[in-house]
Each structure stands twice: as structure tokens, then as C-alpha cells.
Protein backbone atom coordinates (compact mmCIF):
# COMPACT_ATOMS: atom_id res chain seq x y z
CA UNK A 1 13.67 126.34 48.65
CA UNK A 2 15.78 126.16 51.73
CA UNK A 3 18.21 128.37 50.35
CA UNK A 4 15.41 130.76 50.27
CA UNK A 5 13.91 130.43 53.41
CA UNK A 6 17.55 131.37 54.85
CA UNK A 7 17.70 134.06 52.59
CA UNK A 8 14.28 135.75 54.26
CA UNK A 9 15.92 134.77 58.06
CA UNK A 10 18.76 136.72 57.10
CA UNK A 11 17.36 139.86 56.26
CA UNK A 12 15.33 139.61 58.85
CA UNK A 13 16.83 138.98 61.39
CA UNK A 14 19.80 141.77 59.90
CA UNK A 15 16.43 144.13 59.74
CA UNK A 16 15.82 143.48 63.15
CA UNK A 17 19.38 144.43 64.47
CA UNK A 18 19.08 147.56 62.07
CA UNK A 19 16.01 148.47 63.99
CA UNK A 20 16.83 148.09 67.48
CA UNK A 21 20.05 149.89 66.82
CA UNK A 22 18.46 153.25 65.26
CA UNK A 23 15.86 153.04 68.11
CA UNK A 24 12.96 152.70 65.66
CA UNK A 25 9.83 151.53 67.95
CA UNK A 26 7.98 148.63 67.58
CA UNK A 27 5.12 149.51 65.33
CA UNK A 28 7.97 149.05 62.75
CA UNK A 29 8.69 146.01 63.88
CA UNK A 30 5.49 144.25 63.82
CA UNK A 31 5.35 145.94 60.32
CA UNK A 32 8.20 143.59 59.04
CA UNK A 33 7.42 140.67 61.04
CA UNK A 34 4.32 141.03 59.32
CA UNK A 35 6.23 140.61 56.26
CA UNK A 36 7.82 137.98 57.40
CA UNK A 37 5.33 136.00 58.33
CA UNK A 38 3.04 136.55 55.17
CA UNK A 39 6.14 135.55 52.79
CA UNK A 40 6.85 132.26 55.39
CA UNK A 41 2.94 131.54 54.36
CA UNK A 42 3.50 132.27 50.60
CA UNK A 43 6.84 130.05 50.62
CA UNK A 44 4.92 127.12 52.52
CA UNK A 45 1.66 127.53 50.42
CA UNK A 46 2.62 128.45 46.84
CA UNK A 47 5.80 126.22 45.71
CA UNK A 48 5.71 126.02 42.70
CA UNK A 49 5.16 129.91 42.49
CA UNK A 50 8.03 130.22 44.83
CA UNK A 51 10.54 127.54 42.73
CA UNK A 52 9.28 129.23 38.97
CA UNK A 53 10.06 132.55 40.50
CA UNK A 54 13.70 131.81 41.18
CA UNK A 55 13.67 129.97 37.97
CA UNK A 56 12.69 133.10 36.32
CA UNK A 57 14.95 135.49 38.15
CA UNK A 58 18.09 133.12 36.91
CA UNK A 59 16.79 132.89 33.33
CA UNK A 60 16.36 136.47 32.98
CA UNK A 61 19.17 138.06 35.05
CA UNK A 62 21.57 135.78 32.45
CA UNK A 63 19.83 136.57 29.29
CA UNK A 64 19.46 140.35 30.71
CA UNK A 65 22.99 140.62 31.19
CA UNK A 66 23.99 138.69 27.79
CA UNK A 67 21.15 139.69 25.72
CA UNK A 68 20.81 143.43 26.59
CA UNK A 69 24.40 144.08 25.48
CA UNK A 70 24.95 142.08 22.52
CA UNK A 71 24.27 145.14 20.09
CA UNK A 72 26.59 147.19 21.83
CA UNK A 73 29.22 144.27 22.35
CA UNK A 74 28.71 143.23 18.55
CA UNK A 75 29.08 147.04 17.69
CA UNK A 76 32.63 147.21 19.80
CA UNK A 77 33.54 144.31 17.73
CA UNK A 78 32.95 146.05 13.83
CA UNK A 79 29.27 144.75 13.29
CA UNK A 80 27.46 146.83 10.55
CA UNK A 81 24.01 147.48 10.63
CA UNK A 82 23.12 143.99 8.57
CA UNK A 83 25.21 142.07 10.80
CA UNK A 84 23.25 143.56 13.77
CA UNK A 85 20.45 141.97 12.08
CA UNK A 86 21.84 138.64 11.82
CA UNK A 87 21.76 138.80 15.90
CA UNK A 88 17.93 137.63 15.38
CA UNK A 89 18.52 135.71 11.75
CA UNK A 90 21.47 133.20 13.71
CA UNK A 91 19.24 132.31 16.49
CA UNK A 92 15.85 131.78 14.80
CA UNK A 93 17.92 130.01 12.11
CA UNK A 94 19.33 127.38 14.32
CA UNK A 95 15.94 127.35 15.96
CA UNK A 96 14.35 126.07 12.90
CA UNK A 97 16.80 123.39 11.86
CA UNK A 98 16.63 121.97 15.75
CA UNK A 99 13.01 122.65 16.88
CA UNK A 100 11.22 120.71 15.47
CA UNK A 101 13.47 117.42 15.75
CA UNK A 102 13.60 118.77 19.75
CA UNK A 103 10.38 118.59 20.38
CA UNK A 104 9.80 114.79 19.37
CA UNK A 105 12.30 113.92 21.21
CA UNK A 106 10.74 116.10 24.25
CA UNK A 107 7.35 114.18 23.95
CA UNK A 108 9.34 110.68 24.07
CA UNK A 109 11.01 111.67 27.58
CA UNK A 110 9.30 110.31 30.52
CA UNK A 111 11.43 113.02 32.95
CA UNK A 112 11.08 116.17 30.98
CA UNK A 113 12.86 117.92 33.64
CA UNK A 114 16.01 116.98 32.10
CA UNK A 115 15.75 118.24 29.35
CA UNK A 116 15.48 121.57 30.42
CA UNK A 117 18.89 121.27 32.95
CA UNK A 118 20.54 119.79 29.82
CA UNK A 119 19.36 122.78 27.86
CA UNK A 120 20.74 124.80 30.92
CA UNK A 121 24.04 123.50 31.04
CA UNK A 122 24.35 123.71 27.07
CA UNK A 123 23.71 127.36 27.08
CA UNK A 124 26.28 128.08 29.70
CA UNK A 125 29.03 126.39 28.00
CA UNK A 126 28.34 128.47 24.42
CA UNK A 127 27.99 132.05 26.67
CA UNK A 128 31.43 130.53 27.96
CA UNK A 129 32.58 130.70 24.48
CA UNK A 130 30.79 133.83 23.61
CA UNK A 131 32.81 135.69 25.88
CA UNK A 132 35.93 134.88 24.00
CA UNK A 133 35.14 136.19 20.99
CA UNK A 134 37.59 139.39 21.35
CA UNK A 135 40.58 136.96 21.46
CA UNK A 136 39.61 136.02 17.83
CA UNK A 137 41.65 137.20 15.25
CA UNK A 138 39.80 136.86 12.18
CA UNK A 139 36.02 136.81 11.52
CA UNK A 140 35.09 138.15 15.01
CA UNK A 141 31.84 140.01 14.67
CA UNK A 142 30.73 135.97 12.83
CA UNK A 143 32.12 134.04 15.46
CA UNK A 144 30.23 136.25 17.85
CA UNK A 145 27.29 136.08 15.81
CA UNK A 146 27.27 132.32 15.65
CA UNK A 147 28.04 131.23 19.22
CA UNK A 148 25.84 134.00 20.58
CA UNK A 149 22.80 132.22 18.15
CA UNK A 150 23.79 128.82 19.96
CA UNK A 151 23.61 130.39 23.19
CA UNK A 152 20.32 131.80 22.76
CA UNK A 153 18.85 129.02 21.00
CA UNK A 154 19.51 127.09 23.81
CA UNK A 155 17.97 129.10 26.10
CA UNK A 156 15.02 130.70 24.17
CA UNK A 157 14.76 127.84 21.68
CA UNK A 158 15.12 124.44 23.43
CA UNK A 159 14.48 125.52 27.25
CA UNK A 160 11.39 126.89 26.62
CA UNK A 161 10.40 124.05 24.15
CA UNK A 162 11.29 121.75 27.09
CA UNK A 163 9.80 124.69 29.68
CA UNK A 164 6.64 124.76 27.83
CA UNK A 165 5.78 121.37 27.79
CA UNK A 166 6.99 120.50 31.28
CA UNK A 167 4.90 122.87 32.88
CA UNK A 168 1.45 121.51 32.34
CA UNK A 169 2.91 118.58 34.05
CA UNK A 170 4.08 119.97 37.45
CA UNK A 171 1.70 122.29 37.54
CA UNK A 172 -2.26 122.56 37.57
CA UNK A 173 -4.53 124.43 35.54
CA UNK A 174 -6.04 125.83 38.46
CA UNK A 175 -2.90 127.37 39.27
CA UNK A 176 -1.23 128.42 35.98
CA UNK A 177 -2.08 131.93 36.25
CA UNK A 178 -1.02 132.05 39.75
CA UNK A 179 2.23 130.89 39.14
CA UNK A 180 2.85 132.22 35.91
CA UNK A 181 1.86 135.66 37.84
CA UNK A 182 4.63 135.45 40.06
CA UNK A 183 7.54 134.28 37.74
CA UNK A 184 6.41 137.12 35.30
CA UNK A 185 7.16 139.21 38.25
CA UNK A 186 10.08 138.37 39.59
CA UNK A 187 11.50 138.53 36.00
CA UNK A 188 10.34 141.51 35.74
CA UNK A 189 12.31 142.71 38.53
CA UNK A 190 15.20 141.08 37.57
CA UNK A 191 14.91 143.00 34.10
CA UNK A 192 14.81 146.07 35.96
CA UNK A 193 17.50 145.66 38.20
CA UNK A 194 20.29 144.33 35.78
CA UNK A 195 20.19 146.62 32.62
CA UNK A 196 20.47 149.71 35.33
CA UNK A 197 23.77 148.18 36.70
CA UNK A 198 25.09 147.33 33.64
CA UNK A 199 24.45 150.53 31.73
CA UNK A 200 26.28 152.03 34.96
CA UNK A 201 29.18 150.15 34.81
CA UNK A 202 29.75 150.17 31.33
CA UNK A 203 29.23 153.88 31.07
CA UNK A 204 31.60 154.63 34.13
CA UNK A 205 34.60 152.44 31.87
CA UNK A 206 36.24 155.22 29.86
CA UNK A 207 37.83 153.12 27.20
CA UNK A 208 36.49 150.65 24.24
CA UNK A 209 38.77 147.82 25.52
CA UNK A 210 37.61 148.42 28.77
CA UNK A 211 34.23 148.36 27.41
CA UNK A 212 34.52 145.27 25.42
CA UNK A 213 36.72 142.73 28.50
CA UNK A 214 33.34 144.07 30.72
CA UNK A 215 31.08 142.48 27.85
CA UNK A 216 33.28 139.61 28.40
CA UNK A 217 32.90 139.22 32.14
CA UNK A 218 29.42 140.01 31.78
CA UNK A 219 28.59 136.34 29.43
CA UNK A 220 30.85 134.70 32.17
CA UNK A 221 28.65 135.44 34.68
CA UNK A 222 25.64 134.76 32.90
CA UNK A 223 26.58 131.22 32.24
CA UNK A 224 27.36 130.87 36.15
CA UNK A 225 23.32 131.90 36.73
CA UNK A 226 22.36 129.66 34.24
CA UNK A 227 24.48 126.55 35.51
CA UNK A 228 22.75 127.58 39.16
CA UNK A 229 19.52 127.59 37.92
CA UNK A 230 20.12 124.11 36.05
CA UNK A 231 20.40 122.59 39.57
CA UNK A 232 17.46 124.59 41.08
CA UNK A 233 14.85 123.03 38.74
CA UNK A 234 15.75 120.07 39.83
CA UNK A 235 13.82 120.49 42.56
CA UNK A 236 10.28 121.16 40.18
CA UNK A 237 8.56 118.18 40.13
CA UNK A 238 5.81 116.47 37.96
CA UNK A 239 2.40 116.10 39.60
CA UNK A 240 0.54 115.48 36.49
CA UNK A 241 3.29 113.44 34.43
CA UNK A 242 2.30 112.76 30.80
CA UNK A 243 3.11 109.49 29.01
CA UNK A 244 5.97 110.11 26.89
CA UNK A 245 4.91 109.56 22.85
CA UNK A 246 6.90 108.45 20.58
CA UNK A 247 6.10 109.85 17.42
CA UNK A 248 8.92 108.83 14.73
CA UNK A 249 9.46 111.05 11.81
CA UNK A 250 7.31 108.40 9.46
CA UNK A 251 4.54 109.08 11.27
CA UNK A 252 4.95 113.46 11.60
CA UNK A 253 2.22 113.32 8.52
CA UNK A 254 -0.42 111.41 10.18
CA UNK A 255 0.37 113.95 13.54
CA UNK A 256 0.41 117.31 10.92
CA UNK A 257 -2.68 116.37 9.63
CA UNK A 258 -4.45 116.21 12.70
CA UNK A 259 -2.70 119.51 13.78
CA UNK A 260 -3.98 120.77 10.54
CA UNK A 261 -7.55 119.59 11.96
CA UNK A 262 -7.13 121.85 14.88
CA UNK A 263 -9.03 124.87 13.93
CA UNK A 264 -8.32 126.32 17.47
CA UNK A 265 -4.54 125.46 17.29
CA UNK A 266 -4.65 126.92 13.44
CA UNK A 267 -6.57 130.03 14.07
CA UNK A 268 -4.49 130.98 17.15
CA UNK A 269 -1.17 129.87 15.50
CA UNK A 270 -1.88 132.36 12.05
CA UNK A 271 -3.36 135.37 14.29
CA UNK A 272 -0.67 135.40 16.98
CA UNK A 273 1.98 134.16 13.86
CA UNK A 274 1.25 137.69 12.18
CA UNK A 275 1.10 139.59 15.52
CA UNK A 276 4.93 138.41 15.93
CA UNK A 277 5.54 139.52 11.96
CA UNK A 278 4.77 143.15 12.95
CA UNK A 279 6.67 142.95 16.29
CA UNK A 280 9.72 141.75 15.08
CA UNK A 281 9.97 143.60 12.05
CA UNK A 282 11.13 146.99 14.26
CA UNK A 283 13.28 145.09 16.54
CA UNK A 284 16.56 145.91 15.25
CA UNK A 285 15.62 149.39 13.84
CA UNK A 286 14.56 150.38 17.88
CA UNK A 287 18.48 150.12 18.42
CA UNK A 288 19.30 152.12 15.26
CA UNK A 289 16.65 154.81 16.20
CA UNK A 290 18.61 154.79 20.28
CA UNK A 291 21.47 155.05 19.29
CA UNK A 292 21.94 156.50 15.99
CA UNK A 293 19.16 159.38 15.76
CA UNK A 294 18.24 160.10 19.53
CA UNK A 295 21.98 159.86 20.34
CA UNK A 296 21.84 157.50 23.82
CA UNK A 297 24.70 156.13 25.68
CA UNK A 298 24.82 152.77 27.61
CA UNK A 299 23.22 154.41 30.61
CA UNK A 300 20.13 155.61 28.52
CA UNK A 301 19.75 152.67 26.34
CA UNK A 302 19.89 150.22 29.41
CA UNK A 303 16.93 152.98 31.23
CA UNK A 304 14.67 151.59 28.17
CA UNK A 305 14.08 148.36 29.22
CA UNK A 306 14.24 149.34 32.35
CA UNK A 307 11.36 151.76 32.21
CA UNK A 308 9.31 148.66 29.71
CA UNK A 309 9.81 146.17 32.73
CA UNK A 310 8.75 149.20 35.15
CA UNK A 311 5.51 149.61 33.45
CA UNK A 312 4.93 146.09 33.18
CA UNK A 313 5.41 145.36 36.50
CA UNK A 314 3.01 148.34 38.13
CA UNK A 315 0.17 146.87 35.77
CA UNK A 316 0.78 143.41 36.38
CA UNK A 317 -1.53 143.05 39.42
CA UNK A 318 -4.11 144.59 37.41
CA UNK A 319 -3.67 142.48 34.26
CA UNK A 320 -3.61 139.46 36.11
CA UNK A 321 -6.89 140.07 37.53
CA UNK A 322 -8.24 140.84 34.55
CA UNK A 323 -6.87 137.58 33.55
CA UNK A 324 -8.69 135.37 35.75
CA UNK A 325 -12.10 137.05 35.58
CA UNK A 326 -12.14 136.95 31.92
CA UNK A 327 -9.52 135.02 30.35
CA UNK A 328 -6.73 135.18 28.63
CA UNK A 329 -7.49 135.95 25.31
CA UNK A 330 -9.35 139.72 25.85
CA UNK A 331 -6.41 140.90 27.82
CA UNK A 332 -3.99 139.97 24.89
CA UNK A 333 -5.45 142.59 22.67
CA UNK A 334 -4.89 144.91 25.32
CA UNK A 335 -1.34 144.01 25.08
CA UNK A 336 -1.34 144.36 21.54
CA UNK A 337 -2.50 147.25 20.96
CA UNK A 338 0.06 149.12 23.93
CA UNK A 339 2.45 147.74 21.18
CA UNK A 340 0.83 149.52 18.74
CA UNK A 341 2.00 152.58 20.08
CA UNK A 342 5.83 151.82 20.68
CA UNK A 343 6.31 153.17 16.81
CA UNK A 344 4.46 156.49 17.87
CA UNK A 345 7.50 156.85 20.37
CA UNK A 346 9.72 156.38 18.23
CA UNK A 347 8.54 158.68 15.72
CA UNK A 348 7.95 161.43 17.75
CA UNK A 349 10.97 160.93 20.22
CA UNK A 350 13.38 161.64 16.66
CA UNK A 351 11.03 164.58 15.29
CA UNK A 352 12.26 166.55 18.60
CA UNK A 353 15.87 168.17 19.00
CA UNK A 354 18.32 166.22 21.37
CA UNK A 355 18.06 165.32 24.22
CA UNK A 356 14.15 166.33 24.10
CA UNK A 357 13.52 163.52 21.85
CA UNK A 358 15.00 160.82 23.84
CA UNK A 359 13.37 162.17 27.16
CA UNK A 360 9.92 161.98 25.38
CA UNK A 361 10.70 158.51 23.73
CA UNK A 362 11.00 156.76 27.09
CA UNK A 363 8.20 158.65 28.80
CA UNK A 364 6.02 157.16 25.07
CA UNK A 365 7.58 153.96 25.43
CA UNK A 366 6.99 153.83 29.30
CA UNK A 367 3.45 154.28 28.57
CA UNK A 368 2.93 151.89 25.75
CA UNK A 369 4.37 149.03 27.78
CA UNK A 370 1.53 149.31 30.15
CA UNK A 371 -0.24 146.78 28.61
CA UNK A 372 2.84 144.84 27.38
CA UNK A 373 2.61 141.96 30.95
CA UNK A 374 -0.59 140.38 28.72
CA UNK A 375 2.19 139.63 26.05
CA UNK A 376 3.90 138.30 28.51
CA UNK A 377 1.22 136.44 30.87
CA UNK A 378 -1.23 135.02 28.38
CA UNK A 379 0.06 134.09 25.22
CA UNK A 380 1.41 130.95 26.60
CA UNK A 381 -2.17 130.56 28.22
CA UNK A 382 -3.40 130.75 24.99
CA UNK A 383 -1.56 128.57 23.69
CA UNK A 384 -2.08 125.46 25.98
CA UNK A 385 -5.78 125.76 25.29
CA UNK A 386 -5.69 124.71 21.91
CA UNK A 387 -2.37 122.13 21.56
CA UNK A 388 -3.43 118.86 21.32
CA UNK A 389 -2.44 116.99 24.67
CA UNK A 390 -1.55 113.76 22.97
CA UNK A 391 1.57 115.55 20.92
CA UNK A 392 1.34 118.87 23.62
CA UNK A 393 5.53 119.06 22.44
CA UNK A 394 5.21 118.71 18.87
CA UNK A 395 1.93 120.75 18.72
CA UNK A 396 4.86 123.39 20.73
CA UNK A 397 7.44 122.90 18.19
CA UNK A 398 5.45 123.59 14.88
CA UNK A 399 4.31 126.52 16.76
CA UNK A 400 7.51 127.61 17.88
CA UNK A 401 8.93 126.88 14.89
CA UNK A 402 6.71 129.51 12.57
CA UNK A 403 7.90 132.25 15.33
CA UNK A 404 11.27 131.31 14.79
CA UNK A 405 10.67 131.90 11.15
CA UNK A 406 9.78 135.08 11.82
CA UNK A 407 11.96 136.22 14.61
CA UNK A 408 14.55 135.41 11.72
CA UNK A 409 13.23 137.45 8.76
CA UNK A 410 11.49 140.08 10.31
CA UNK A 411 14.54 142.44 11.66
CA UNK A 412 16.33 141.34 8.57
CA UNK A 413 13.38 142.86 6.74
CA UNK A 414 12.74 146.08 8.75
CA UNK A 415 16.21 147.00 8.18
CA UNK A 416 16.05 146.36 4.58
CA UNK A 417 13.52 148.87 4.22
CA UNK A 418 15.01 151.10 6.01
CA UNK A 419 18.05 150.64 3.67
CA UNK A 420 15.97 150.86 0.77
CA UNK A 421 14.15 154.07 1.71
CA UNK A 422 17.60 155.35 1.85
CA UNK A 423 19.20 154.52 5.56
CA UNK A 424 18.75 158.32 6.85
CA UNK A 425 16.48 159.69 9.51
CA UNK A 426 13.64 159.87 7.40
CA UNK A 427 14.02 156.23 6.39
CA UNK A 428 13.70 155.40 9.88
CA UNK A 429 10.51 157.14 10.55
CA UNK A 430 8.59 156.09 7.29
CA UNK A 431 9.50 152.35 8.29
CA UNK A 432 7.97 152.65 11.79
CA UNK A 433 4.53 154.03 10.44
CA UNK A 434 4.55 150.94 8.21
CA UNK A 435 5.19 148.68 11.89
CA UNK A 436 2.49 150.98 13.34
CA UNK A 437 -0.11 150.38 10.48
CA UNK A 438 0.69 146.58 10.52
CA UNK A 439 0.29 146.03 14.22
CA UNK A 440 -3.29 148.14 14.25
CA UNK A 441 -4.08 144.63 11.49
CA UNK A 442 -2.43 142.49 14.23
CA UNK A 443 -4.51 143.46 16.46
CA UNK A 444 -7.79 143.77 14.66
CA UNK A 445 -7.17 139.70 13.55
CA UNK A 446 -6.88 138.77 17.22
CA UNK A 447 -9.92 140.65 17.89
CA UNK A 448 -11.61 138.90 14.86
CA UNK A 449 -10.16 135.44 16.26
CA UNK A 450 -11.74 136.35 19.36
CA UNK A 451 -15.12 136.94 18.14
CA UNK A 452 -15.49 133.78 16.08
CA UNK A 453 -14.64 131.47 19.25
CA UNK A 454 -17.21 133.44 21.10
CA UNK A 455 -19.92 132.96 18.27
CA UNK A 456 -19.31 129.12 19.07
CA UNK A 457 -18.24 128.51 15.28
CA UNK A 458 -15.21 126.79 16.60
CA UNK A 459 -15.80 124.25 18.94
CA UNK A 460 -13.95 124.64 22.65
CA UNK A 461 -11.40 122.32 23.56
């Protein structure tokens, strides 16, 4: 917090100097004093928006920078198109086997906090390893695979576990949309800001080796945000602390069955379970399509992302809103159904000559994410309104757990069909109109999930 009060005296008063120098008057002076005393007020009355915010903008400049390359560092290194699919198989895999066991342990803790620097600390020691994978002789592109899954898994796998069920405890319902508001949006800008640097730099090195020692530095670096952010959320504390539960493995069937009694937590855990099924199962092939059929370099596939985050973050305001007039369920089916549209892009980006196609693939795809920040903003809402508060980490973990599932199995899949439908161009378009068609179900289930809470035939937490 202090570090970031400095931060905001700095530029000021460096804004100030900047000013007085160019002989700008002072109508543009009150203007940013204005701003600087609005985001004094914001930083004194919104904490924990403030302290989630920089937790967000660590988290995702280090998985932006690791995770936004690791197809084209896993492609330097000899990966074939299967092995690209193992980049989601690895992670979900170890997800399973450690989830579940993770998130007992998580509801025993009585300083959940810990967890999640632990978790913090792991994940920068396996990027740390990640970024030697080039020095390996034998078995590189597995090696990569593996430690990059361990790396992620910490991060995306056992941080948020711990993330998830920490934050009902330092932070109020009153304020969760606030908060969660502001974190989505300084992620947001942090996922804007990093692939555009990186696809610069990459695509002003000449050489592969080059290339592939700038992947290196670039997993470095995200394990030195990640260790930085470990010791920020120290300062997050618990105003609502839960008692930790102890639930031994002897007694996970008497706590499954009354998950299984749930009908919110099971109706909202199949609906959103299939929603995932359909958005996975394109993941890899979006890659394939970039890079492969509309012919983009590092600079182009980095603007991809770059234009999603855009388009998430213009709407975000708006989606918000929308969020705490009328919940968070409506707006997800908003979100869904942008998402239906991402195939369209694709289809229609590689039915145009280059570079047409890949100009009119990111203008498609810019417009589909506009409703992409309710993915983003309320699923986790969701989500804590039907876990059961006396296992809230456990109730987390099962859930968790069947995404993982599919996170694993879903690119694997997509790129089997493609394969099977014979691994060309029109293979690639015949397997996003099956994503398309399944995602228009997706999102007719969550409407039909909806519905029967709003009939009152499922009784409201």
C-alpha cells in the first residue's frame, strides 16, 4: 500500500514539473490534482480493491509473460502439434491428482493466506526451472512440458484453490463485486500491456536462438513478479475468518453426499462444467488456425489477446453494472454467447486470402470478446452462491477439479478431430462449426439453469 501511495506522489509530483516546464496553465493542473486527489480517496477508501488490484497485476503480468509464449517457446523447442496439446493435458493432469487433496488441507488452515504465498513461491521456483529447459539435451520439448504443468498448476491450480476460498474471508459480500471489478481491471490492463511488448521484442530478435534465450529471460522474470506478489498478499487480511474444518479422507463420503444434495452447487457445477467442454475444446486449434492458416508472426499473435483484453476492458464498466442491478447469473449468458462467436472469426478470418483474413479475424474476435469480462467477473460469483460454507474449499476443489478434467481432454480432443478430419485447412474449419454448435447448447443450458432457479424449483441459498 505504501509502496503505492509513493508510486502516485511520484508521478505527480514528476507531472507537475512536466507542466510548469512546458508552460501548460493551470486548468491542467487542477485537472491532475483532481486525479490525484480522487485516487488518494480510492486508495484510503477501497483497500482491499486497491491490494487485489496489485495482486492481480503481478499474477497476470507473470502468467502473461510465461503463458502467452509457451506455444511459440514449445514450438522453438521441436513440439508437434499433439505435444502442443499436452500444454493443457500436463497442467489439468497434475491438477487432478493434487486438487482435491489441496483443498482439505485448505479448509483445515486457520491462516489461509499462507497458503496462497506458499503457492506463490512454489510457482516461481518451477518457472525458474522452466527457463532452463534449452540447456537440456535430451527430451526437451517433455521436460518443458512437465515443469511448465507444475508451474501453472501452481499458479492456476493451487493459488486460486487457496485464492478462492480466502477471499470470502477478507472480504464482504457487499463488496465482492466491487473489488472483483477492479482486479478484473487492472488485469486486464496488465494483459494488454505485456503481450504487446513481448510480441515486439521477440519479433525485433532476428534469430531462433535469440528467440528461444528471450523465452528464457522472459520465465525468469515472471517468477521475480510472482515472488513480489507472494510478499504483497501478505498484507490481505481476514475480516471474516472461517473456522478451519478438518475433514479427513474417511469422512469425504459423508461431505460428497451432502455436495451431491446441493441441487444449486450440482446444477451450476454440470451447466458451467459443459460451458468449459465447448471452450476448451478450440483452445489449442486457435493457435494452429494463427499461425498455421492465417500466417501471423509474434507481433500479430501477441495483438490477439491484446485486442480480447481491449474489448473486455471498454465493456467492463458496463458489465459490472449490469452485474449489480441484476446479478450475476444473466450477465454470464451474455458472456457466453460473445464466445459463441469466436469460431465465426475464425472461420471466416481463414476463408479470406492473406493478410485479409487475419485483419478480419481480430476485428471478429475483438468484437466477440465484448461480452467475454462476465466470464471473467461472475462465474466465481456464481459460484460462491451455491458452495456449501461449512466445506466452502472442498465444495472448490470438486468443482475445480471437473474443470481440470476438462481443461485436460478438451484441446487434446479438438485437435484429434482436427487430425481425424484430415489436419488441412478444411479440417480446421469443420472442427470450429462443431465448437460453434456446442457452445450455442452451452449457452442455452445456462439459460435453462437460469430459468428453473427463477421458477423457485430450487430453493435459494
Amino acid at each position: 500500500m505504501e509502496l503505492l501511495r509513493t508510486m502516485h506522489k511520484g508521478v505527480f509530483l514528476l507531472t507537475n514539473i512536466h507542466l510548469h516546464e512546458n508552460g501548460i496553465g493551470k486548468p491542467s493542473m487542477k485537472f491532475i490534482k483532481n486525479i490525484y486527489i480522487r485516487t488518494q480517496q480510492f486508495i484510503k477508501n477501497q483497500p482491499s480493491s486497491v491490494n487485489y488490484g496489485i495482486d492481480g497485476l503481478f499474477v497476470a503480468g507473470a502468467m502473461g509473460i510465461a503463458a502467452n509464449n509457451n506455444n511459440l517457446f514449445a514450438m522453438r523447442l521441436g513440439a508437434t502439434s499433439t505435444q502442443l496439446g499436452m500444454l493443457h493435458f500436463f497442467p489439468s493432469l497434475f491438477a487432478l491428482i493434487l486438487i482435491i487433496p489441496a483443498g482439505l488441507f485448505t479448509d483445515s488452515l486457520k491462516n489461509k493466506r499462507r497458503m496462497i504465498s506458499v503457492m506463490l513461491f512454489l510457482a516461481a521456483i518451477f518457472f525458474i526451472v522452466v527457463s532452463t529447459s534449452a540447456f537440456i539435451p535430451i527430451h526437451t520439448v517433455y521436460f518443458f512440458l512437465i515443469f511448465f504443468a507444475l508451474a501453472a498448476v501452481s499458479v492456476n491450480g493451487l493459488y486460486n484453490l487457496a485464492w478462492q476460498s480466502f477471499f470470502p474471508e477478507a472480504v464482504p459480500d457487499k463488496d465482492r463485486n466491487t473489488v472483483l471489478t477492479f482486479r478484473a481491471r487492472m488485469t486486464m490492463i496488465v494483459s494488454m500491456i505485456a503481450p504487446l511488448l513481448i510480441g515486439e521484442i521477440l519479433t525485433a530478435i532476428p534469430s531462433d536462438e535469440g528467440k528461444i534465450r528471450t523465452h528464457q529471460l522472459f520465465y525468469v522474470l515472471a517468477a521475480l513478479l510472482l515472488v513480489i506478489n507472494a510478499f504483497h498478499f501478505r498484507k490481505i487480511k481476514a475480516v471474516l475468518p472461517a473456522k478451519p474444518q478438518r475433514i479427513s479422507f474417511a469422512e469425504m463420503k459423508t461431505a460428497s453426499k451432502r455436495l451431491l444434495s446441493n441441487k444449486q452447487f450440482v446444477f451450476f457445477t454440470l451447466a458451467i462444467l459443459f460451458f468449459h467442454m465447448t471452450w476448451h475444446f478450440d483452445w489449442t486449434l486457435y493457435f494452429i488456425g494463427q499461425a498455421t492458416y492465417l500466417q501471423m508472426n509474434e507481433r500479430m499473435l501477441m495483438l490477439a489477446p491484446v485486442t480480447s483484453t481491449l474489448a473486455q476492458l471498454i465493456t467492463l464498466k458496463f458489465w459490472s453494472k449490469m452485474t449489480a442491478r441484476r446479478g450475476s447469473e444473466i450477465p454470464l449468458a451474455y458472456g457466453i454467447l460473445g464466445l459463441c462467436l469466436n469460431p465465426i472469426a475464425m472461420i471466416v478470418g481463414t476463408s479470406l486470402p492473406a493478410p485479409v483474413g487475419m485483419y478480419v479475424f481480430l476485428v471478429l474476435h475483438f468484437i466477440a470478446m465484448f461480452t467475454f469480462a462476465n466470464i471473467t467477473l461472475n462465474i466465481f460469483q456464481c459460484l460462491l452462491k451455491v458452495v456449501d460454507e461449512e466445506c466452502r474449499s472442498f465444495s472448490i476443489s470438486v468443482y475445480s477439479c471437473l474443470i481440470m478434467i476438462s481443461n485436460a481432454v478438451m484441446p487434446m480432443v479438438g485437435v484429434a478431430i482436427y487430425n481425424g478430419l484430415g489436419g488441412n485447412l478444411d479440417a480446421l474449419r469443420i472442427t470450429f462449426v462443431i465448437a460453434f454448435v456446442v457452445r450455442i447448447v452451452a449457452m442455452g443450458l445456462w439459460i435453462l439453469r437460469v430459468k428453473y432457479f427463477k421458477r423457485g424449483e430450487v430453493k435459494s441459498i
